[in-house]
Structures are given as structure tokens and as C-alpha cells.
Protein backbone atom coordinates (compact mmCIF):
# COMPACT_ATOMS: atom_id res chain seq x y z
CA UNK A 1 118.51 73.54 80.64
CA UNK A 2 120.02 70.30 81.23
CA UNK A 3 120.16 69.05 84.71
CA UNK A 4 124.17 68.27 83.70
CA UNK A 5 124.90 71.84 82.76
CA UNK A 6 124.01 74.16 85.72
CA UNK A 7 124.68 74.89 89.03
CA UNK A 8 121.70 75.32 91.73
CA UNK A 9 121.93 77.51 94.78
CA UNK A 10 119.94 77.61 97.06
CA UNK A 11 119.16 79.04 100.38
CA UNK A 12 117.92 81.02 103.22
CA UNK A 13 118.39 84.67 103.62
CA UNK A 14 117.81 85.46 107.34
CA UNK A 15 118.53 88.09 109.86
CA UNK A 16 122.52 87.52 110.91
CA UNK A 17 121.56 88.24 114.57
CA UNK A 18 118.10 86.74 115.15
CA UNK A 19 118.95 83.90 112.52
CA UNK A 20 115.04 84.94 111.74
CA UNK A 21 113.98 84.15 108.50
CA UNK A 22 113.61 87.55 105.92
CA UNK A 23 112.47 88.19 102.36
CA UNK A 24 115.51 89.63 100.00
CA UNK A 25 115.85 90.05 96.07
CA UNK A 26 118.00 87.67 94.86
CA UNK A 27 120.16 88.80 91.32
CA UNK A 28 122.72 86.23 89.70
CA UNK A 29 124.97 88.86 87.31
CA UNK A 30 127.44 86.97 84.50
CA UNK A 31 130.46 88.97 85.72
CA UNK A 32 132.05 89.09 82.16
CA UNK A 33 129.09 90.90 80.85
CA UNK A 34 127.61 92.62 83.28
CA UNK A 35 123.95 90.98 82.37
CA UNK A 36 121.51 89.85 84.83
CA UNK A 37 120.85 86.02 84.29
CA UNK A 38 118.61 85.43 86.88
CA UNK A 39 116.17 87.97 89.11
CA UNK A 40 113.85 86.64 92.27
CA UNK A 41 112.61 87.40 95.72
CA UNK A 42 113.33 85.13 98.60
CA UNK A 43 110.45 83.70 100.08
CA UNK A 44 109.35 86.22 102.93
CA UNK A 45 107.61 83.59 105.45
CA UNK A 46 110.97 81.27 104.97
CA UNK A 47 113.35 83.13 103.23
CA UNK A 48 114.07 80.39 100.99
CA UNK A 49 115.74 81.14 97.11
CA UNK A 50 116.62 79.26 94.56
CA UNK A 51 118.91 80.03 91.55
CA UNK A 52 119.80 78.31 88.88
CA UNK A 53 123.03 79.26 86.67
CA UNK A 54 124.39 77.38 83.46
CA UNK A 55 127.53 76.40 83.70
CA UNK A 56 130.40 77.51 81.57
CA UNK A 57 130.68 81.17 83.57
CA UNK A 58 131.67 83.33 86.49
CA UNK A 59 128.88 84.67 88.00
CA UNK A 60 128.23 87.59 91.19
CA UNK A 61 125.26 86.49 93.40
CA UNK A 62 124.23 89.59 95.21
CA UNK A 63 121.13 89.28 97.87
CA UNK A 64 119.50 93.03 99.61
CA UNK A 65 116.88 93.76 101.59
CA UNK A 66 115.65 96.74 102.84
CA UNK A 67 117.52 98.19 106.55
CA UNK A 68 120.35 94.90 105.82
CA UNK A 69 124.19 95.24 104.05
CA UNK A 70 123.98 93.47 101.22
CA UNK A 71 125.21 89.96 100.60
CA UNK A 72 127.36 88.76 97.35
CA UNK A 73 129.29 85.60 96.57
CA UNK A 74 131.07 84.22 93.55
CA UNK A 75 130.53 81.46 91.48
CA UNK A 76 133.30 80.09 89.09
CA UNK A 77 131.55 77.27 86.74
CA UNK A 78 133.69 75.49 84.01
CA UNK A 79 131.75 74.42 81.52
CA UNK A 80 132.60 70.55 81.87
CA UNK A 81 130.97 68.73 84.72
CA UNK A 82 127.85 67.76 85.96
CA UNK A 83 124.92 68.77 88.03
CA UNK A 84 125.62 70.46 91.30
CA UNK A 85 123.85 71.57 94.00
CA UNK A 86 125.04 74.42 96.53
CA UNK A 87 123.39 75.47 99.65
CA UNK A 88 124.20 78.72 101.08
């Protein structure tokens, strides 16, 4: 993938009281097809992720973890523009 043509988010899932740092499975979902683009764990020592998503689509970022709600967020990419970095 071109560095011009894709959006990167990235991240830290952590504990939303202790701010503590967790490990979670991280799945980026093209919401007009219902297909999984893009499956990982967050780091469990740091809880850091990383996904990257081509532009061009509307995509459902959902994060879990076992005995936590889940977490999901929305990205909206037109196809024209450039690199882009997002930190969540």
C-alpha cells in the first residue's frame, strides 16, 4: 500500500478508570461489506495498536477485551487525499 492511500490509527487501549495500560483485539470491518480488513491484538505490556486502512471506504473499528464494554469508532475515508495519521 502506498503511504498516500491509507489511513493509520493508532493507539492505546487502557483501563478507562486506572488509565492502566491493557491488551484488546483490535478488528477494522469495511462497513459496506461487512469484511474484516484488518485483525490484531494490542500490545498487552503497553497496549499499543496499530491499524492501517486504505482509503476510499467507511470502515467500523471495534476494540474488546475480556471483563471491558467494547469500544468502536468510525472512519469515513474518500479515496482522494494523502497520508494520514490518527491517534486514538
Amino acid at each position: 500500500l502506498s503511504s498516500k492511500v491509507v489511513l493509520l490509527v493508532k493507539g492505546i487501549v487502557s483501563d478507562g478508570e486506572s488509565k492502566q495500560p491493557i491488551g484488546g483485539a483490535i478488528k477494522g470491518t469495511d462497513n459496506a461489506t461487512g469484511e474484516v480488513v484488518s485483525e490484531q491484538e494490542a500490545n498487552s505490556a503497553d497496549g499499543q495498536f496499530l491499524v492501517v486502512l486504505p482509503r476510499g471506504k467507511n470502515y467500523n473499528i471495534t476494540v474488546t477485551s475480556p471483563g471491558y464494554l467494547f469500544y468502536s469508532d468510525n472512519f469515513s475515508l474518500p479515496k482522494e487525499g494523502q497520508f494520514e495519521e490518527f491517534e486514538k
